[in-house]
C-alpha atoms as a PDB file:
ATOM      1  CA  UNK A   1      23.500  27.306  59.365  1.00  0.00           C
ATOM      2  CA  UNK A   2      21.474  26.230  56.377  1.00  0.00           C
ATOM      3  CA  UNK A   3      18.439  24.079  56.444  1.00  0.00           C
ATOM      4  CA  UNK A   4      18.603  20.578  54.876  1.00  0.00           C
ATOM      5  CA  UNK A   5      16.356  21.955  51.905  1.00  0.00           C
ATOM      6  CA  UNK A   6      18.697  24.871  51.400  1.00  0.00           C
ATOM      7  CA  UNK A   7      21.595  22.184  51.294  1.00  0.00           C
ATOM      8  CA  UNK A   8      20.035  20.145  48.680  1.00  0.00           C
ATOM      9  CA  UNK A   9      19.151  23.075  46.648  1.00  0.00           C
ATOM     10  CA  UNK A  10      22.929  24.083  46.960  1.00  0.00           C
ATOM     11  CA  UNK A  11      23.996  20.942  45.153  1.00  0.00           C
ATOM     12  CA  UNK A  12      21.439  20.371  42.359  1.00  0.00           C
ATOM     13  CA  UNK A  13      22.509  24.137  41.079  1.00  0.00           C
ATOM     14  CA  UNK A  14      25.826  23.308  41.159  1.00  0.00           C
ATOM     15  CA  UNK A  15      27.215  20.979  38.307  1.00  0.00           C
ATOM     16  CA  UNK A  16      30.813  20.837  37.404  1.00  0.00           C
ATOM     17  CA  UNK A  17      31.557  21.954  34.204  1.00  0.00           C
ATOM     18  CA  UNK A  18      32.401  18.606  32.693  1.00  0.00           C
ATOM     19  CA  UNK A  19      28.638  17.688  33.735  1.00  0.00           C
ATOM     20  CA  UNK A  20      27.139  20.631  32.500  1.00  0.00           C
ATOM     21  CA  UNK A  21      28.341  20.498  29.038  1.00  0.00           C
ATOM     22  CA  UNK A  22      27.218  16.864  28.750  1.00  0.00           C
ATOM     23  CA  UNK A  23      23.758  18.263  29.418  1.00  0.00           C
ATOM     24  CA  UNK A  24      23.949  21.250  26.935  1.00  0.00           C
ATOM     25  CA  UNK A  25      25.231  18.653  24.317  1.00  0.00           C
ATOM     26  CA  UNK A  26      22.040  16.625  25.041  1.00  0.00           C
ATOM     27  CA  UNK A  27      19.362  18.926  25.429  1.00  0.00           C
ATOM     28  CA  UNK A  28      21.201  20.331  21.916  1.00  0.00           C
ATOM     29  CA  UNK A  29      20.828  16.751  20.464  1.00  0.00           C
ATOM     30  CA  UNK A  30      17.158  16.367  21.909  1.00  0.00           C
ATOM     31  CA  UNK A  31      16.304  19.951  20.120  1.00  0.00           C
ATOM     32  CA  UNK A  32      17.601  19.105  16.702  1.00  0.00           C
ATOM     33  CA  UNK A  33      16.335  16.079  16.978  1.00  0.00           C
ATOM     34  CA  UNK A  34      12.459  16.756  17.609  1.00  0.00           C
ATOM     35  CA  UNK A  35      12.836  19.071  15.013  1.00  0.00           C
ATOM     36  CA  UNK A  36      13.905  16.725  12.052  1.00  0.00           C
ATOM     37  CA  UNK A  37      11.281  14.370  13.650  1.00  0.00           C
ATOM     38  CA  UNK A  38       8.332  17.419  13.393  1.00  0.00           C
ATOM     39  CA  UNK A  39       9.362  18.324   9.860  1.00  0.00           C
ATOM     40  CA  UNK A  40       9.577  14.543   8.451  1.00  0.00           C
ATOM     41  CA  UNK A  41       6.291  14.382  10.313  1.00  0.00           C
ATOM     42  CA  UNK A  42       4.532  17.147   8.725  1.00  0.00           C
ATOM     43  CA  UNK A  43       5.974  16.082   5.078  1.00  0.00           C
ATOM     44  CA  UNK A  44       4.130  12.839   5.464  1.00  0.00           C
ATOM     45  CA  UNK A  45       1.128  14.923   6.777  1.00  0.00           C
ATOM     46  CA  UNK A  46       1.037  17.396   3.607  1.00  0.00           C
ATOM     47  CA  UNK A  47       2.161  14.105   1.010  1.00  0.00           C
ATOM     48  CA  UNK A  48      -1.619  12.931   2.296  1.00  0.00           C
ATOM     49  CA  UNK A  49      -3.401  16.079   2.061  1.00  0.00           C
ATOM     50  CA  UNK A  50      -1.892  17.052  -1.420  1.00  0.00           C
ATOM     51  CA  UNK A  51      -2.693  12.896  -2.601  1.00  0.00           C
ATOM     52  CA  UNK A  52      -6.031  13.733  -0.997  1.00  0.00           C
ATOM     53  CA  UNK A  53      -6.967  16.470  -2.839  1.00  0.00           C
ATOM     54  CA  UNK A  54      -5.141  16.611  -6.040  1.00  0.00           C
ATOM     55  CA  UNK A  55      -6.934  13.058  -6.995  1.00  0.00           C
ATOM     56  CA  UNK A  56      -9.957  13.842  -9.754  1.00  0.00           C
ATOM     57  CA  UNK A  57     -12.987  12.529 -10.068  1.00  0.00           C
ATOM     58  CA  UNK A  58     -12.729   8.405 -10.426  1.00  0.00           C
ATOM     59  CA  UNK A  59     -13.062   7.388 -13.898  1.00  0.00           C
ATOM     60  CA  UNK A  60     -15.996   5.393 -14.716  1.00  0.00           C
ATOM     61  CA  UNK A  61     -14.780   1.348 -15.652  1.00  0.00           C
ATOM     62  CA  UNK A  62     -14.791   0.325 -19.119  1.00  0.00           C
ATOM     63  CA  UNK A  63     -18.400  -0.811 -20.443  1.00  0.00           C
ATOM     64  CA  UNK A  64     -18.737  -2.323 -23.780  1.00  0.00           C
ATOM     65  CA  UNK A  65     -21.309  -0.979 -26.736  1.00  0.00           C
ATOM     66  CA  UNK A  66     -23.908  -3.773 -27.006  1.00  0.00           C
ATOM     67  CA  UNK A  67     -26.129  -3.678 -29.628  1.00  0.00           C
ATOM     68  CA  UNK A  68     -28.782  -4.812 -27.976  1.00  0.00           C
ATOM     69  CA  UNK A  69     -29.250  -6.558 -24.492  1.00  0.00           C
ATOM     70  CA  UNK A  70     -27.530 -10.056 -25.727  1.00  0.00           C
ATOM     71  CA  UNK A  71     -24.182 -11.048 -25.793  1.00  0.00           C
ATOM     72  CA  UNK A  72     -22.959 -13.510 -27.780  1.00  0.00           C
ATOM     73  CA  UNK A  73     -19.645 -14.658 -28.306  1.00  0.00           C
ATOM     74  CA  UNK A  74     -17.632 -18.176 -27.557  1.00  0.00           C
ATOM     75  CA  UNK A  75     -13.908 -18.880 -26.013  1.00  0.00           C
ATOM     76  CA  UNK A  76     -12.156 -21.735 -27.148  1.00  0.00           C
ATOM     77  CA  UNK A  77     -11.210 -24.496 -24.117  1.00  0.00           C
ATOM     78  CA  UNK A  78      -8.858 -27.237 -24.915  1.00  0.00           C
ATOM     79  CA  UNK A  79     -10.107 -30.572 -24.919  1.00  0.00           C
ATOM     80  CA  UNK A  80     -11.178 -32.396 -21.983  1.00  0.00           C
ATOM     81  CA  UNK A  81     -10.881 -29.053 -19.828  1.00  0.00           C
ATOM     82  CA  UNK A  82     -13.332 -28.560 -17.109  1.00  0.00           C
ATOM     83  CA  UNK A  83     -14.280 -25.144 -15.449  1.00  0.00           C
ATOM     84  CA  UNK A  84     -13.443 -24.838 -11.753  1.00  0.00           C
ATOM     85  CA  UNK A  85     -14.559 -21.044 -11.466  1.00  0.00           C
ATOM     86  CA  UNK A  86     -14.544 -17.985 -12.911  1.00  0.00           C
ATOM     87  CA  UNK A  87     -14.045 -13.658 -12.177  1.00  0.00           C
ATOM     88  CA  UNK A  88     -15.316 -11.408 -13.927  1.00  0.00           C
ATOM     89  CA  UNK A  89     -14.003  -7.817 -13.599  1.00  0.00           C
ATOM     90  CA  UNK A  90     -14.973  -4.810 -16.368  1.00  0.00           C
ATOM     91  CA  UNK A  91     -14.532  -6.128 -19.751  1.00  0.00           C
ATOM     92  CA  UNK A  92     -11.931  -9.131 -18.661  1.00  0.00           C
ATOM     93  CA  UNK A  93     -12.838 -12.707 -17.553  1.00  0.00           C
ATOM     94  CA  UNK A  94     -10.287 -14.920 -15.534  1.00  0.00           C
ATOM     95  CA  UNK A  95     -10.907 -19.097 -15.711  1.00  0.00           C
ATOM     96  CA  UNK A  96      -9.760 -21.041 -13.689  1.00  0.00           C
ATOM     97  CA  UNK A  97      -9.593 -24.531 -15.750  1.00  0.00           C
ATOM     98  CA  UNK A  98      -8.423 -27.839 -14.910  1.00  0.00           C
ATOM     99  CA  UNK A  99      -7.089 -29.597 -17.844  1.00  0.00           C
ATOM    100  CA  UNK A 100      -7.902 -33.293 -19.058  1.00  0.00           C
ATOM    101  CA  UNK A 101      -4.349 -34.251 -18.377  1.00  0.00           C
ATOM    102  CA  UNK A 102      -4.972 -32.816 -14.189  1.00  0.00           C
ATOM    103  CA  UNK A 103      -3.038 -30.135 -14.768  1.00  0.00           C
ATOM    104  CA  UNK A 104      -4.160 -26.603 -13.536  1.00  0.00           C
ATOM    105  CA  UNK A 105      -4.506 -23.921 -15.822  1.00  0.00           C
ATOM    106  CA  UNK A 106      -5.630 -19.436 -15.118  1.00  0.00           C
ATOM    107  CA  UNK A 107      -6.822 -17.825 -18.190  1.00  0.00           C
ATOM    108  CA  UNK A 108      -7.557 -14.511 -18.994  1.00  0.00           C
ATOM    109  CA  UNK A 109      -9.592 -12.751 -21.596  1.00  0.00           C
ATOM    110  CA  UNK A 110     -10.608  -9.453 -23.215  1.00  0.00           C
ATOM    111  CA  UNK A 111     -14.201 -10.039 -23.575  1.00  0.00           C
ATOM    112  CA  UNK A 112     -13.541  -6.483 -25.606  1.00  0.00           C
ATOM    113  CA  UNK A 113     -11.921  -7.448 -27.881  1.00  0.00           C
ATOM    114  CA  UNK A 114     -12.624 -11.437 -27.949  1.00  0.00           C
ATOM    115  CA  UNK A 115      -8.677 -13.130 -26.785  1.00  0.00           C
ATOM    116  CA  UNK A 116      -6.845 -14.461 -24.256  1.00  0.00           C
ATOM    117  CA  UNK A 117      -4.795 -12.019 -22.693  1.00  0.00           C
ATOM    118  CA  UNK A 118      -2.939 -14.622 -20.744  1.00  0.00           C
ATOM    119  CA  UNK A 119      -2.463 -17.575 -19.291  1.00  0.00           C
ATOM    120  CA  UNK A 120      -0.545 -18.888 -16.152  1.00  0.00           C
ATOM    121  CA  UNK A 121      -0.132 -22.929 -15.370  1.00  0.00           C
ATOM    122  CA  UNK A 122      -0.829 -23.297 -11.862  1.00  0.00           C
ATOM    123  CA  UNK A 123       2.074 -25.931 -10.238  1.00  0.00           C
ATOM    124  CA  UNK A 124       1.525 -27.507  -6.816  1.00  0.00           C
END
């Protein structure tokens, strides 16, 4: 007579074969899928490496030829228009301006080559 552990051992080895080619299908499925998951994996890994090492050296920003060490030059406000702040970045200046009428006003100029690039009315 078999032992209670035999038994039990008996019945886990034996599937029928509906069962057992439910759990092919699936451990199929599971394969194929860690696979595509490893490869889109690794494609992300090499996209950084390549990004990583294929940039150059950073360029330098833009700096303007002064003669000199002054700067002179003058931008034309409308009138009335007060100066809430300002941002400086390379060679362009954003103001932030708010107009005599209380209207809201972003400008932004080429201190290069002395105009406004653009300007944006700031609503509510």
């Amino acid at each position: 007579m078999a032992t209670p552990q035999e038994q039990e051992d008996l019945e886990q080895e034996e599937l029928d074969p509906a069962a057992e080619r439910v759990r092919r299908k699936m451990v199929r499925f599971m394969a194929i899928n860690l696979g595509i998951l490893f490869a889109a994996v690794m494609a992300v890994v090499l996209a950084f490496v390549y990004k990583t090492l294929s940039s150059g050296p950073e360029e330098p920003a833009e700096t303007i030829a002064l003669p000199g060490d002054a700067v002179e030059g003058s931008i034309d406000l409308p009138e009335g228009a007060r100066l809430v702040s300002q941002s400086l970045d390379g060679t362009r200046v954003s103001l932030h301006l708010r107009l005599a009428d209380g209207t809201e006003e972003l400008r932004l100029y080429d201190l290069a080559s002395g105009r406004m690039i653009a300007r944006f009315a700031l609503q509510p």
